[in-house]
Protein backbone atom coordinates (compact mmCIF):
# COMPACT_ATOMS: atom_id res chain seq x y z
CA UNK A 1 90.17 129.08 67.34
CA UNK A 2 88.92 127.43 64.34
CA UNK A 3 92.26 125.35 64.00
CA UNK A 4 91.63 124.26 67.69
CA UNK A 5 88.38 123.54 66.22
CA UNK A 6 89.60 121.35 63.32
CA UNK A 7 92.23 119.79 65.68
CA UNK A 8 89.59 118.18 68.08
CA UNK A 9 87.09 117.13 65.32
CA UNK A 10 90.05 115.29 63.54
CA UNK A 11 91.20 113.74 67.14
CA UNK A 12 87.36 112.78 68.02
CA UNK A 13 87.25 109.18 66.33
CA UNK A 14 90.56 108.19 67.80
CA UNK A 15 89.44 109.58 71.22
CA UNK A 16 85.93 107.92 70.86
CA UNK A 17 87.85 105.18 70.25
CA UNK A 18 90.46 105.08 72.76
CA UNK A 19 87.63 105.88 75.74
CA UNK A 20 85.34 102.76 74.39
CA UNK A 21 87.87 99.95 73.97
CA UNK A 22 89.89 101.19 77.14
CA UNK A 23 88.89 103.26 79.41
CA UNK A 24 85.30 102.16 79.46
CA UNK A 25 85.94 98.94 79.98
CA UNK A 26 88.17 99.62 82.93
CA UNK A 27 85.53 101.60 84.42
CA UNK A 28 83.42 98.95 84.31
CA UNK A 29 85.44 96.58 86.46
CA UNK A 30 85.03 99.65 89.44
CA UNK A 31 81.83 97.70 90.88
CA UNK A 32 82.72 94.48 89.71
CA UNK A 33 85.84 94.38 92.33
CA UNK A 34 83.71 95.56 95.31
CA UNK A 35 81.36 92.97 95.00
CA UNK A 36 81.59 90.08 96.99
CA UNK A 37 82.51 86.59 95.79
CA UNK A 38 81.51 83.64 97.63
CA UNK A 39 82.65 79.97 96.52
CA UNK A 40 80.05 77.45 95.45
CA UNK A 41 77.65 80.22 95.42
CA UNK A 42 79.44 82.80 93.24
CA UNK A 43 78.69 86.87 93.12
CA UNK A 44 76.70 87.78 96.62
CA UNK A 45 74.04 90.68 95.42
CA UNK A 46 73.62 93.82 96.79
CA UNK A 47 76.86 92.98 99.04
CA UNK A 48 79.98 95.38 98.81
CA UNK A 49 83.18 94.99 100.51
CA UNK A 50 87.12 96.36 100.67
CA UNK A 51 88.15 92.98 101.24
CA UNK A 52 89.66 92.45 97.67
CA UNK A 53 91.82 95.54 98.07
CA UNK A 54 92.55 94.71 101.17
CA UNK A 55 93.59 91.46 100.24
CA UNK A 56 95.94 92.55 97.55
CA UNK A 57 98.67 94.59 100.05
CA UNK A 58 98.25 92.42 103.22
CA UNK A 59 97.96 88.82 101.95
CA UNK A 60 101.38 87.47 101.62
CA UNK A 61 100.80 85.74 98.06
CA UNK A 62 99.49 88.81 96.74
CA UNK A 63 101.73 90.55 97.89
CA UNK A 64 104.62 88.70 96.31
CA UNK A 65 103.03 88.36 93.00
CA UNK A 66 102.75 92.37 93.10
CA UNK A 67 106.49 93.01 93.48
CA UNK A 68 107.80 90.36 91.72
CA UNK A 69 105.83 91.74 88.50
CA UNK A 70 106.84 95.04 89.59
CA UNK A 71 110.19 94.15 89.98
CA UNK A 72 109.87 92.04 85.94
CA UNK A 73 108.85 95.22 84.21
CA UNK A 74 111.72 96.71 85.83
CA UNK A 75 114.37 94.45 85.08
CA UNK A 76 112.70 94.08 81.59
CA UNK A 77 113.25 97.65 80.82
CA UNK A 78 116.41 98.15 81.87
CA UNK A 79 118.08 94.96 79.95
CA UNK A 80 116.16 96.13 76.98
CA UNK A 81 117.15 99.58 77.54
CA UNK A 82 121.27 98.58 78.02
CA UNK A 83 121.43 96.11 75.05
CA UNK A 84 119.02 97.96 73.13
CA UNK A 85 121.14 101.63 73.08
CA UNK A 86 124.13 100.24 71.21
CA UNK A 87 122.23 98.40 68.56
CA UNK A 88 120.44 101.82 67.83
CA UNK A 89 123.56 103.89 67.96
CA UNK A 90 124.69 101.28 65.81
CA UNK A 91 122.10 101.80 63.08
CA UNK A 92 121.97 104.94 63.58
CA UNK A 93 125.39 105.95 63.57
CA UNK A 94 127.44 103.21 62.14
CA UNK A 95 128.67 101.90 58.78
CA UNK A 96 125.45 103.05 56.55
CA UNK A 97 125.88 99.84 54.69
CA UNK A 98 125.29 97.87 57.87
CA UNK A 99 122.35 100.33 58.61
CA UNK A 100 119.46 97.92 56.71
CA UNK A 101 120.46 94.83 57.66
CA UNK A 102 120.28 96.00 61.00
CA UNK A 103 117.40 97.03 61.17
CA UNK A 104 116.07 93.98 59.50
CA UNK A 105 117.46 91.92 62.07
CA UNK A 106 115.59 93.63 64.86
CA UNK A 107 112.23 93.89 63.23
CA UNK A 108 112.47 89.98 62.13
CA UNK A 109 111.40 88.65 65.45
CA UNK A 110 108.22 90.93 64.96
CA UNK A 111 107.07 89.26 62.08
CA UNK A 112 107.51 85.80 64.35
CA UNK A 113 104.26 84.51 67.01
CA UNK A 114 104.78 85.32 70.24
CA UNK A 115 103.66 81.43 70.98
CA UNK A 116 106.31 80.47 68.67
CA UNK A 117 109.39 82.20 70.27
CA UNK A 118 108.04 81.45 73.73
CA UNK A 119 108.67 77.79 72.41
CA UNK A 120 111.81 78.29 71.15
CA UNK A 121 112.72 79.71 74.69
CA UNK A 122 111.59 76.44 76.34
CA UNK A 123 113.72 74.38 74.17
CA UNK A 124 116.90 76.52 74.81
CA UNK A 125 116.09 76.72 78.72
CA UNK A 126 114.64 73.74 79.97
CA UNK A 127 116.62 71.25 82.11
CA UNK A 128 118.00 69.11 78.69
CA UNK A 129 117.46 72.21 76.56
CA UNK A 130 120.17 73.36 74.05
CA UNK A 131 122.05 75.85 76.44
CA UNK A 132 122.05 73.42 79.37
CA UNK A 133 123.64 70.80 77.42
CA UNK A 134 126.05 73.04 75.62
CA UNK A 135 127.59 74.12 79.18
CA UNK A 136 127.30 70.59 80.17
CA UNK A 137 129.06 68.86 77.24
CA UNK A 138 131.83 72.10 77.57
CA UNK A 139 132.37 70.38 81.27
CA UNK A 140 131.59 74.25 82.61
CA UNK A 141 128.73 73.21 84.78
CA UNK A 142 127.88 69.67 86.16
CA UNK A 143 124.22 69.91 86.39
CA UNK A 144 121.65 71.27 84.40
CA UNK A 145 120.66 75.33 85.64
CA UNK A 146 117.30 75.79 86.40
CA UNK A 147 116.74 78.60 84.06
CA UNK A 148 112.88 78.20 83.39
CA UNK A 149 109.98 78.62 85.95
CA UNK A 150 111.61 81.26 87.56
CA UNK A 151 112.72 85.14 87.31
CA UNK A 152 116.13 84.09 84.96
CA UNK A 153 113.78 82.51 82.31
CA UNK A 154 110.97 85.08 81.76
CA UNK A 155 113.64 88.04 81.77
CA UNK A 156 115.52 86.17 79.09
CA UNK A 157 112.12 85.52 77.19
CA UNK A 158 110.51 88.79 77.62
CA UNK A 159 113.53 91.07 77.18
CA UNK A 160 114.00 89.03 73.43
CA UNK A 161 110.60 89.43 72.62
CA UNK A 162 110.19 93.14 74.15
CA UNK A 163 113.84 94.63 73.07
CA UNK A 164 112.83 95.79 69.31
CA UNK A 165 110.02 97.79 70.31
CA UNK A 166 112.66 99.77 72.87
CA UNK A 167 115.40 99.64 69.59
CA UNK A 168 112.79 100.87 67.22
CA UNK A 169 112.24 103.96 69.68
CA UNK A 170 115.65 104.60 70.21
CA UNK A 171 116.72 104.67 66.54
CA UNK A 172 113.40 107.87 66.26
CA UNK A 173 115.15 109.30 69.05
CA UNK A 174 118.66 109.28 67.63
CA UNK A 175 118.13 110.59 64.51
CA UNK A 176 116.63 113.28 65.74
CA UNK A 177 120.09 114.10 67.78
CA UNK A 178 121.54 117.07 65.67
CA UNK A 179 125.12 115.94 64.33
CA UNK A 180 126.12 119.81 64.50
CA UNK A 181 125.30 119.61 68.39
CA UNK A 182 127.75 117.03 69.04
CA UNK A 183 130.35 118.29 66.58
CA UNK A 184 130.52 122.01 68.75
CA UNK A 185 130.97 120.00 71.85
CA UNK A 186 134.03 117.79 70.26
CA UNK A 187 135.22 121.45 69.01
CA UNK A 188 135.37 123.01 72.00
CA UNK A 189 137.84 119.86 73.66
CA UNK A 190 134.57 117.60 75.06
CA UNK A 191 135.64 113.80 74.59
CA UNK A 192 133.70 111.32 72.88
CA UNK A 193 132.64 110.10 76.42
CA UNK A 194 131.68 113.51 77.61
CA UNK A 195 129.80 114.66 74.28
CA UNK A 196 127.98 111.27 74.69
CA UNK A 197 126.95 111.59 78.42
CA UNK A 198 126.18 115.07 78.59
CA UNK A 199 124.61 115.90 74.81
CA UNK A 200 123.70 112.81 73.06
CA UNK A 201 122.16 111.11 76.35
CA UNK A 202 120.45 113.87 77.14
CA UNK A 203 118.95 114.73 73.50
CA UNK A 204 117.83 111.19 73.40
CA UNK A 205 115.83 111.29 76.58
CA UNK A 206 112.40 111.55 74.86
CA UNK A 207 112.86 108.45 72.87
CA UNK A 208 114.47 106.63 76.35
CA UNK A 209 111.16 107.73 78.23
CA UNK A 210 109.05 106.39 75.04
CA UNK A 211 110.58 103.22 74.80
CA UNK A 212 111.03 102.46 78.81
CA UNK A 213 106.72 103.26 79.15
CA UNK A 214 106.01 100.92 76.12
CA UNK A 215 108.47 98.04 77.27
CA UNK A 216 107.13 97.96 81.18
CA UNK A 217 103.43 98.19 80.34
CA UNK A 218 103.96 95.59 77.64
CA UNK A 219 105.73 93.66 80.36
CA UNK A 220 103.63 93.77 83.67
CA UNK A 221 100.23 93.40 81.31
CA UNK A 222 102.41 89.83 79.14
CA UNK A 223 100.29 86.65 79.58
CA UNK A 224 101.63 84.11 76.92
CA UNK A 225 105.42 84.21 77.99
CA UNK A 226 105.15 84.30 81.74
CA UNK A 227 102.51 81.45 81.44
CA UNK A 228 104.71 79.20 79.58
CA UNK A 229 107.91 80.28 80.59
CA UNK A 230 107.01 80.70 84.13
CA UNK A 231 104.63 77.79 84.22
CA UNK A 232 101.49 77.84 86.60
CA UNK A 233 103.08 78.24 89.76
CA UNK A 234 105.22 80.94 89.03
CA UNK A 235 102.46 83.34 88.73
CA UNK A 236 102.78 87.43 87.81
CA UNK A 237 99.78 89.94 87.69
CA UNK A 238 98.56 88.72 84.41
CA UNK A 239 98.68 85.11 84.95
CA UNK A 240 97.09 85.43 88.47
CA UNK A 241 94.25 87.75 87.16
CA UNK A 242 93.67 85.01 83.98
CA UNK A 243 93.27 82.45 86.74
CA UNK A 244 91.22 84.32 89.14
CA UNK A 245 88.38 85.10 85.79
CA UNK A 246 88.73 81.45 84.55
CA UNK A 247 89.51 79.12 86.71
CA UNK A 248 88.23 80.05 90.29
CA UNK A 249 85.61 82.46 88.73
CA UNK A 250 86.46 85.09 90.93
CA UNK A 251 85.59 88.12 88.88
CA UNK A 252 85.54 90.19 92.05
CA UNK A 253 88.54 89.69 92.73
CA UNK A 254 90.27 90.05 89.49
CA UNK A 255 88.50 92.99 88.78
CA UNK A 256 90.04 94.38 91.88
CA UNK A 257 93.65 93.12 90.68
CA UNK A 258 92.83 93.85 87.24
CA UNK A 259 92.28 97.56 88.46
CA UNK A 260 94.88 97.78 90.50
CA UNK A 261 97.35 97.29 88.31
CA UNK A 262 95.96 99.35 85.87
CA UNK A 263 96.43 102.35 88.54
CA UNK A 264 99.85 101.31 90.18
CA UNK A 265 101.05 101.16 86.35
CA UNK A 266 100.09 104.97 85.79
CA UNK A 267 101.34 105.80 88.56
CA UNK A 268 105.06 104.16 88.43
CA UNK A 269 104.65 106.02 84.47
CA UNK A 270 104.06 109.01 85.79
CA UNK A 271 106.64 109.27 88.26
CA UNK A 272 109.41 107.52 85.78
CA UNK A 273 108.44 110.25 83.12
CA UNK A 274 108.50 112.89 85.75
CA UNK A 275 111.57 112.41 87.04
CA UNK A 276 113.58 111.22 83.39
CA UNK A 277 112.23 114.79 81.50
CA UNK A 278 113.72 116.24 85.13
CA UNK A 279 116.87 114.54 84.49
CA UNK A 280 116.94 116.12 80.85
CA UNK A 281 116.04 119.56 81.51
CA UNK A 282 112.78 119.10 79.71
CA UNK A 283 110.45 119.64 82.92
């Protein structure tokens, strides 16, 4: 009991501090986003209303911006989960020489601002940008791909600014894979294939379900790169709630989105996490 004890008092300041800078705060936007908004006139008081809910699953525009950043964190994940598996195994289990610089090329863009890579994007994807004219000089395409202000530019963006967190994870996950594990499967007539898919996959799991949470909240809640890759029509959650607090004042209403997809984004985490430690036999 007194260990228990010792536990909690050691994990009080980090809990104190987790509920004040995150959980109260969200609380806080609970009455906010059933208050009524009114334009010209602003917050209406003492008058409560669904309508900002309501609004969010039955208003086409909404709507759209929902599943399309839905949809983002997904695809974000997954590309950063594919490319970012064999640069792990890689470190992890390559050439030990190759092992630090490596891992010095996937923490580099870390030490970059976000602002400044989300620049570098626009020069590489815009209309006259590098790649465009590359293909175009080649004679591969005749005119310029729209790959900005759309779904093909902020995946690009966010899955190069996102993938070393989800590498970084990985890399914990495989070296925690014991080598003896896989060597008694390859005894016992397993392929390399096999002991992959059905030990190594598996064992990794944990560091899979780590890095797939951290990439798709970092994603759905991103505000720099989908505003200046996507532009200011091409709006996801975070961009539409920035414009609903600044620029039409709505708190209301962006307290209602804000929450939202705060709940819808432990929820989807929930039922990943269920469902992956299912997968690997750790539920």
């Amino acid at each position: 009991m007194s260990s228990l004890r010792t536990g909690a008092l050691l994990l009080s300041p980090l809990l104190f501090v987790l509920v004040a800078a995150f959980v109260v705060p969200l609380l806080l936007l609970v009455p906010t986003s059933f208050q009524e908004y009114r334009p010209g006139h602003g917050i209406v008081p003492d008058a409560w209303t669904m309508v900002n809910y309501v609004r969010i699953f039955t208003d086409d525009f909404y709507l759209e911006v929902v599943l399309r950043t839905i949809g983002l964190g997904v695809a974000v994940t997954l590309s950063c989960l594919l490319l970012g598996y064999p640069v792990a195994y890689l470190i992890v289990r390559g050439n030990p020489r190759w092992r630090l610089p490596l891992t010095l090329l996937v923490i580099f863009p870390l030490m970059l601002n976000l602002v400044v890579r989300s620049f570098g994007w626009i020069v590489l994807l815009t209309n006259r940008g590098v790649v465009n004219n590359l293909l175009i000089d080649l004679g591969l395409i005749g005119q310029p791909l729209k790959l900005m202000f759309n779904m093909t530019g902020l995946l690009i963006g966010l899955t190069h600014i996102y993938l070393p967190f989800m590498v970084l994870m990985l890399v914990a996950a495989l070296q925690n894979v014991p080598r003896d594990v896989e060597a008694a499967a390859a005894t016992l007539g397993s392929s390399r294939l096999h002991v992959f898919r059905a030990v190594t996959l598996p064992l990794t799991a944990p560091g899979i379900i780590a890095g797939s949470i951290l990439v798709f909240v970092l994603t759905i809640s991103a505000l720099v790169t989908p505003r200046m890759l996507g532009g200011p029509t091409y709006q996801v959650m975070a961009t539409l709630i920035y414009d609903e607090y600044m620029q039409l004042l709505d708190w209301p209403s962006g307290s209602a989105l804000s929450f939202a997809l705060a709940i819808s984004t432990i929820l989807i985490i929930w039922i990943s996490s269920r469902m992956t430690k299912r997968w690997a036999g750790l539920a």
